[in-house]
PDB file of N, CA and C in Angstrom:
ATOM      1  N   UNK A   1     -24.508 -17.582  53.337  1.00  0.00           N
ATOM      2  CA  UNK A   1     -23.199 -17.713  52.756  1.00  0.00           C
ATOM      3  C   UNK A   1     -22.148 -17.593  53.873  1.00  0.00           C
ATOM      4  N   UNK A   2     -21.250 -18.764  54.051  1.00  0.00           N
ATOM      5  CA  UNK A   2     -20.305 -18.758  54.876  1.00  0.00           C
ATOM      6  C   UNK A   2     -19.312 -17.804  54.322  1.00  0.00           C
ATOM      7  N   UNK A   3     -18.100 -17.195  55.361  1.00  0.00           N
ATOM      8  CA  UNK A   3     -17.387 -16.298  55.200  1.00  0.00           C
ATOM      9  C   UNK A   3     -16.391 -17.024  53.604  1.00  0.00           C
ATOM     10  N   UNK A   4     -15.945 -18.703  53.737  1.00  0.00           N
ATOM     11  CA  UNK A   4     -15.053 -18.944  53.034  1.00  0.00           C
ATOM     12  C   UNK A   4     -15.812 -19.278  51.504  1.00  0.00           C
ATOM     13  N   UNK A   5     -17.139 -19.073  51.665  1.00  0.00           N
ATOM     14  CA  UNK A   5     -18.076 -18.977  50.289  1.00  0.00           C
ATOM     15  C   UNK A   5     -17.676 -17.732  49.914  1.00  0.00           C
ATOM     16  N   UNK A   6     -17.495 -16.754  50.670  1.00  0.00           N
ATOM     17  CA  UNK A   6     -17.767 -15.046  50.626  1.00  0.00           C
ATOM     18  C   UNK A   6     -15.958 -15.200  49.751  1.00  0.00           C
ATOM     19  N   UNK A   7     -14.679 -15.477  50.742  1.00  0.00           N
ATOM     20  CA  UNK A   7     -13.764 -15.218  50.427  1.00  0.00           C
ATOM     21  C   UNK A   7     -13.561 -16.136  48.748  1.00  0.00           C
ATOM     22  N   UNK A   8     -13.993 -16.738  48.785  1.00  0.00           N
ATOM     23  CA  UNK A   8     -14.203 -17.483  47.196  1.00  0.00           C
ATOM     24  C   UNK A   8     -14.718 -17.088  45.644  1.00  0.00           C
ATOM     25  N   UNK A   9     -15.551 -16.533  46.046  1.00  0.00           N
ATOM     26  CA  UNK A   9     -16.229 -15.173  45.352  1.00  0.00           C
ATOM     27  C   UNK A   9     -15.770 -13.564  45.388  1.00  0.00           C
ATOM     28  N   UNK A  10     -14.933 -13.092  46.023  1.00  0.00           N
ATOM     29  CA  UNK A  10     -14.606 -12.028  46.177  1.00  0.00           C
ATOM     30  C   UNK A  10     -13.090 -11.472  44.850  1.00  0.00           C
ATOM     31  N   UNK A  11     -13.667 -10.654  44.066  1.00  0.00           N
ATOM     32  CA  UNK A  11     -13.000  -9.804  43.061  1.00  0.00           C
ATOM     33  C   UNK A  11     -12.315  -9.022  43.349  1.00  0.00           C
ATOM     34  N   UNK A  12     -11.679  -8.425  42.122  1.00  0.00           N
ATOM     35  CA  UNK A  12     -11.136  -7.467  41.697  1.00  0.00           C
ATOM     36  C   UNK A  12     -12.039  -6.271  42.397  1.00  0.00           C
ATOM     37  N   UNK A  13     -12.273  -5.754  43.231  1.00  0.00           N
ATOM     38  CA  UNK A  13     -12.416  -4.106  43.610  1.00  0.00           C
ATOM     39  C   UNK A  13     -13.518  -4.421  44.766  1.00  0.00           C
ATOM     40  N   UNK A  14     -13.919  -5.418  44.960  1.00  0.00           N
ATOM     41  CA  UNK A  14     -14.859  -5.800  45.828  1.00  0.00           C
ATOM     42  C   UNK A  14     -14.730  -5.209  47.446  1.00  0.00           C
ATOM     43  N   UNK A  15     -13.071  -5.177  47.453  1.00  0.00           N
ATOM     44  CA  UNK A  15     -12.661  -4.846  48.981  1.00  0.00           C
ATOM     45  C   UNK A  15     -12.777  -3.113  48.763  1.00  0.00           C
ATOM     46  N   UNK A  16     -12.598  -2.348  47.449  1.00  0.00           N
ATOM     47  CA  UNK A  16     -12.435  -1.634  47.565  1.00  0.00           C
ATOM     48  C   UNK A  16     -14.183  -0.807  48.005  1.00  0.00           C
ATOM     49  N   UNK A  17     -15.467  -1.306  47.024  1.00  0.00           N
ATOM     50  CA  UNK A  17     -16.849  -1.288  47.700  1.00  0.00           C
ATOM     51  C   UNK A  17     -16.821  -1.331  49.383  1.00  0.00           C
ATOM     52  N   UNK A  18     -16.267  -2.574  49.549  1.00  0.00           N
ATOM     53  CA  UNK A  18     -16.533  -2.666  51.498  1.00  0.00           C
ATOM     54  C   UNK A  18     -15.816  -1.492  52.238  1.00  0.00           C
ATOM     55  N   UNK A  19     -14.372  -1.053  51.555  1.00  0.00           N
ATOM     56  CA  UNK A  19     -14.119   0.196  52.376  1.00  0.00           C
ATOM     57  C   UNK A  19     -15.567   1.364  52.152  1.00  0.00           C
ATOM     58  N   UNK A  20     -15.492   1.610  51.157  1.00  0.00           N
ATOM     59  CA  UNK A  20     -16.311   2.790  51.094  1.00  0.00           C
ATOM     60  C   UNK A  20     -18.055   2.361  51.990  1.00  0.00           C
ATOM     61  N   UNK A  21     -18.383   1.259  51.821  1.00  0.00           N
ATOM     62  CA  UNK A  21     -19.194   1.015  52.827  1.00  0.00           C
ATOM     63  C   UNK A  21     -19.102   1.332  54.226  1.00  0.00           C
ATOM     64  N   UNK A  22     -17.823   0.957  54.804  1.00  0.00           N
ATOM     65  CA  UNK A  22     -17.458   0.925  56.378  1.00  0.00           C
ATOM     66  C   UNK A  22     -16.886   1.882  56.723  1.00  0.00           C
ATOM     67  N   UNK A  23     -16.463   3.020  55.590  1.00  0.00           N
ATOM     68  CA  UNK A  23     -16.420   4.173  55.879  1.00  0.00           C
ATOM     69  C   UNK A  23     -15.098   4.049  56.789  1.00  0.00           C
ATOM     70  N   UNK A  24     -14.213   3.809  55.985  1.00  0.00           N
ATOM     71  CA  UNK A  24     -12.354   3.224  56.676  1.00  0.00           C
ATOM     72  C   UNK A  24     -11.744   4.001  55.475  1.00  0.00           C
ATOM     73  N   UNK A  25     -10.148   4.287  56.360  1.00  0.00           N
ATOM     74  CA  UNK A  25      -9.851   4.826  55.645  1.00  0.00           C
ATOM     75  C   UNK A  25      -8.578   3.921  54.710  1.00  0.00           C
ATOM     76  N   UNK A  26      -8.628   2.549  54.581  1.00  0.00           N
ATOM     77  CA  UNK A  26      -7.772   1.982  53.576  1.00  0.00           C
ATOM     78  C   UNK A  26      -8.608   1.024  53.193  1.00  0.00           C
ATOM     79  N   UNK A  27      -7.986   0.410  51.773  1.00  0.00           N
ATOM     80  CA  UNK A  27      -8.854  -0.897  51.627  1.00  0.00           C
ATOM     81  C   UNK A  27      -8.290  -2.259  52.565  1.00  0.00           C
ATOM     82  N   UNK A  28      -6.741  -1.895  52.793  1.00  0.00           N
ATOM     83  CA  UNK A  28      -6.436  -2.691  53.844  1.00  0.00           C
ATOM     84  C   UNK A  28      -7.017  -2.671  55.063  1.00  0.00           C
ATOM     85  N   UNK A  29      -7.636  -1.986  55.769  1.00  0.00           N
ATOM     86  CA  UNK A  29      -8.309  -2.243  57.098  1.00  0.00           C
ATOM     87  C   UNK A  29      -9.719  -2.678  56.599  1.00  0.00           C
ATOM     88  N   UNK A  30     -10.038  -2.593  55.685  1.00  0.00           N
ATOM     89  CA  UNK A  30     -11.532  -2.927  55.136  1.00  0.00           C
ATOM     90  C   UNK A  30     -11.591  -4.517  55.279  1.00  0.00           C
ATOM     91  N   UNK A  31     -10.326  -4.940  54.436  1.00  0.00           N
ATOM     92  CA  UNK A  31      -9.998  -6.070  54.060  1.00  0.00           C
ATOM     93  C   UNK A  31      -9.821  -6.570  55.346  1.00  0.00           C
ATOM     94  N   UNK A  32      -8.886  -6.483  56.523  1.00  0.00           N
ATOM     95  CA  UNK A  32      -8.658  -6.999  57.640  1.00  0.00           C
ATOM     96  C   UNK A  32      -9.797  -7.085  58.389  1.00  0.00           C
ATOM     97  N   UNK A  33     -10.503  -6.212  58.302  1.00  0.00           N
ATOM     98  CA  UNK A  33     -11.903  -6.216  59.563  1.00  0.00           C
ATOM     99  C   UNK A  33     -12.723  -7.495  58.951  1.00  0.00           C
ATOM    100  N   UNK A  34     -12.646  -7.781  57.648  1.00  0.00           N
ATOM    101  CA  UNK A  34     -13.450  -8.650  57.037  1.00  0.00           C
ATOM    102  C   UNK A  34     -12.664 -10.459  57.752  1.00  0.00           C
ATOM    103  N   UNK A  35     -11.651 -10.168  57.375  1.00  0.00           N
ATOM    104  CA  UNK A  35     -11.136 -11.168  57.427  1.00  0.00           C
ATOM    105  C   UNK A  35     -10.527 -11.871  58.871  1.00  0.00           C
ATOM    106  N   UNK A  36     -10.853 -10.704  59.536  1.00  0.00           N
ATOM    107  CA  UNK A  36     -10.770 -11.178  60.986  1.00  0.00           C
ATOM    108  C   UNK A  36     -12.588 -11.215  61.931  1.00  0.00           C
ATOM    109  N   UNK A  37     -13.153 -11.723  60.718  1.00  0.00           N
ATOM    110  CA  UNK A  37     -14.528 -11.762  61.558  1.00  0.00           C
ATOM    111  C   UNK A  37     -15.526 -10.864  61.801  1.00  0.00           C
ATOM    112  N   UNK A  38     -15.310  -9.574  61.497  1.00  0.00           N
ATOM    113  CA  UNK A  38     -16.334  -8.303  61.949  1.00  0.00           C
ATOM    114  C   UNK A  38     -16.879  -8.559  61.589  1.00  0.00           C
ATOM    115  N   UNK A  39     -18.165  -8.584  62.287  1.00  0.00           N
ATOM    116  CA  UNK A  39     -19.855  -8.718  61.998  1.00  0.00           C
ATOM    117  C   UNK A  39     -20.381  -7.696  60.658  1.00  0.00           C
ATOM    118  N   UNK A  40     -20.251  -6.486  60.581  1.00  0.00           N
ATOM    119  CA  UNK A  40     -20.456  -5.227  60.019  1.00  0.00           C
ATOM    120  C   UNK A  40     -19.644  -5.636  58.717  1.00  0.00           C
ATOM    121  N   UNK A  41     -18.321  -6.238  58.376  1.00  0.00           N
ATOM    122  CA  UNK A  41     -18.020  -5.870  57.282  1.00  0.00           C
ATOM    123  C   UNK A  41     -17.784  -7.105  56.861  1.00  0.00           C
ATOM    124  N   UNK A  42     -18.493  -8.757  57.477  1.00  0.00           N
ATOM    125  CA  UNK A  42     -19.146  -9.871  56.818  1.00  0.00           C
ATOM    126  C   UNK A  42     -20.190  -9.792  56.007  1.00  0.00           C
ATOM    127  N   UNK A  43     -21.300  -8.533  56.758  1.00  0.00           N
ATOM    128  CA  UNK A  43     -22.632  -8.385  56.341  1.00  0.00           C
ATOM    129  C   UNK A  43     -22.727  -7.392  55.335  1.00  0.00           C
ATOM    130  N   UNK A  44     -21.401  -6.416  54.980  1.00  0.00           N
ATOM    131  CA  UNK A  44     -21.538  -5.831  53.946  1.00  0.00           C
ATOM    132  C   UNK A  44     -21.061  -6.471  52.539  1.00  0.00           C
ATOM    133  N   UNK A  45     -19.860  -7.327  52.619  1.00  0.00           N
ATOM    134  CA  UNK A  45     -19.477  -7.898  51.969  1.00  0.00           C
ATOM    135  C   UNK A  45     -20.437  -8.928  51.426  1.00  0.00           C
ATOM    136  N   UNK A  46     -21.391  -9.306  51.869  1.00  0.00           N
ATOM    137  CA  UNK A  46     -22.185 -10.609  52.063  1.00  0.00           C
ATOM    138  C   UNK A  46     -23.554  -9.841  50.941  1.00  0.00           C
ATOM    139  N   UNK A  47     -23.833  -8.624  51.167  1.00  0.00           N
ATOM    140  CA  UNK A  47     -24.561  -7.921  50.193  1.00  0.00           C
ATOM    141  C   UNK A  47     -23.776  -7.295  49.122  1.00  0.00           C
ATOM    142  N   UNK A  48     -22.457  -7.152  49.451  1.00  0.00           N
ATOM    143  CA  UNK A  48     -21.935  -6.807  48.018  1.00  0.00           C
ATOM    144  C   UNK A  48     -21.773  -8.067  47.500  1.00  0.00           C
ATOM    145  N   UNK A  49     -21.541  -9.108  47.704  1.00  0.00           N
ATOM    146  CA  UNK A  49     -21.915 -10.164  46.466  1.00  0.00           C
ATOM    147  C   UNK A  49     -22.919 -10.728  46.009  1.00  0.00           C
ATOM    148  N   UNK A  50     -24.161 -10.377  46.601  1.00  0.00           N
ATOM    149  CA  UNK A  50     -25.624 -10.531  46.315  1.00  0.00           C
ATOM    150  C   UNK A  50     -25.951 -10.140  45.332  1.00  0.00           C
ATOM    151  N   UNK A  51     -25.413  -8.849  45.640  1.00  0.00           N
ATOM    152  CA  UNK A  51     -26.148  -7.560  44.462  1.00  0.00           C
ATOM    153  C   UNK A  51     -25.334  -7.321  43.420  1.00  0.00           C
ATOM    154  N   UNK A  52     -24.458  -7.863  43.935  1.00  0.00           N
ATOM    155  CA  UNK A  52     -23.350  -8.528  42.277  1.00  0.00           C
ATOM    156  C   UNK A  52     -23.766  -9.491  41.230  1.00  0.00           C
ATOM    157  N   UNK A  53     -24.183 -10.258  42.006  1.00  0.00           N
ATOM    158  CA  UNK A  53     -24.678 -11.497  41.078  1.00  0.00           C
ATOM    159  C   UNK A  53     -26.199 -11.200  40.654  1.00  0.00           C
ATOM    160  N   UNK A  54     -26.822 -10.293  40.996  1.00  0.00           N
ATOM    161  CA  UNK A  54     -28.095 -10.148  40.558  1.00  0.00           C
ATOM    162  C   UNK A  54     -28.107  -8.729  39.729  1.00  0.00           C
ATOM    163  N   UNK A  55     -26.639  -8.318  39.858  1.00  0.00           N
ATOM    164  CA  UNK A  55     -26.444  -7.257  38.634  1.00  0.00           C
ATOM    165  C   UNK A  55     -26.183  -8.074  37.625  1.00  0.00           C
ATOM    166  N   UNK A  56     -25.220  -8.815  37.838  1.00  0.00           N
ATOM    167  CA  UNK A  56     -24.635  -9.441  36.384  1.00  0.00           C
ATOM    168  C   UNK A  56     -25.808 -10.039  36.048  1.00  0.00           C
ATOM    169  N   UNK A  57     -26.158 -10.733  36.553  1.00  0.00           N
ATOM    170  CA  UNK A  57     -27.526 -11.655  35.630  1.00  0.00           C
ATOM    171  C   UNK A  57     -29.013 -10.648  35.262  1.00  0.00           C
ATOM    172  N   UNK A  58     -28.979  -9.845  35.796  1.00  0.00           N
ATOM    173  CA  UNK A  58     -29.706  -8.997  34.993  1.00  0.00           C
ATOM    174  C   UNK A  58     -29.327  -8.007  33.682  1.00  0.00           C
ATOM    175  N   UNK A  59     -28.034  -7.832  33.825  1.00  0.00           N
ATOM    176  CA  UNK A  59     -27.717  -7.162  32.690  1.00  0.00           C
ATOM    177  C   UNK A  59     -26.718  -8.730  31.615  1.00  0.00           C
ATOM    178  N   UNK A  60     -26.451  -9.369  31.812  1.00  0.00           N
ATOM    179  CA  UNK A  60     -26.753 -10.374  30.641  1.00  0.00           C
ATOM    180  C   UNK A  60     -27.661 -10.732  29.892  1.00  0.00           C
ATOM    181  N   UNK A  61     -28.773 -10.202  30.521  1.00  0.00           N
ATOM    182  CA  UNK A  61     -30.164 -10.899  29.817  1.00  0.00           C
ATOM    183  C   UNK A  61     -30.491  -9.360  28.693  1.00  0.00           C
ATOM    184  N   UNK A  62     -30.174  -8.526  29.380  1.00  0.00           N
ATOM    185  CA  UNK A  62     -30.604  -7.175  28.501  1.00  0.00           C
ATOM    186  C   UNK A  62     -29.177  -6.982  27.574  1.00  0.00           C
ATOM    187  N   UNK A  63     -28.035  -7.308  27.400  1.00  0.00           N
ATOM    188  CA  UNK A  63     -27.321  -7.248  26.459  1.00  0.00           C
ATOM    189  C   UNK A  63     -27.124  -8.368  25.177  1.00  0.00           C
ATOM    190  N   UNK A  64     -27.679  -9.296  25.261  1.00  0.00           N
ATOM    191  CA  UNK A  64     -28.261 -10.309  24.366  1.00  0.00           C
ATOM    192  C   UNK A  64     -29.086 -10.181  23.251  1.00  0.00           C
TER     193      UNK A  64
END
């Protein structure tokens, strides 16, 4: 997933996950490190939408 796949997909609280991942202390520097390229908070972001989409589609199937 390219970064502008990543920025396309990215929600409501999503930046706020990557801070607490990267262990920063705003969601604005979370957000900036992302968006200026950091390796570390491409690759976290890049699993927080993984494991997003394989939450939601697992719990659609069990609320049905």
């Amino acid at each position: 997933m390219t970064i502008e796949q990543l920025k396309e997909k990215i929600d409501y609280g999503d930046y706020n996950l990557l801070q607490k991942i990267l262990n920063v202390k705003t969601v604005a520097a979370a957000r900036m490190r992302f968006l200026r390229g950091d390796d570390e908070a491409i690759d976290a972001m890049r699993k927080i939408q993984e494991n997003k989409e394989k939450f939601i589609e697992e719990n659609k199937k069990q609320v049905k």
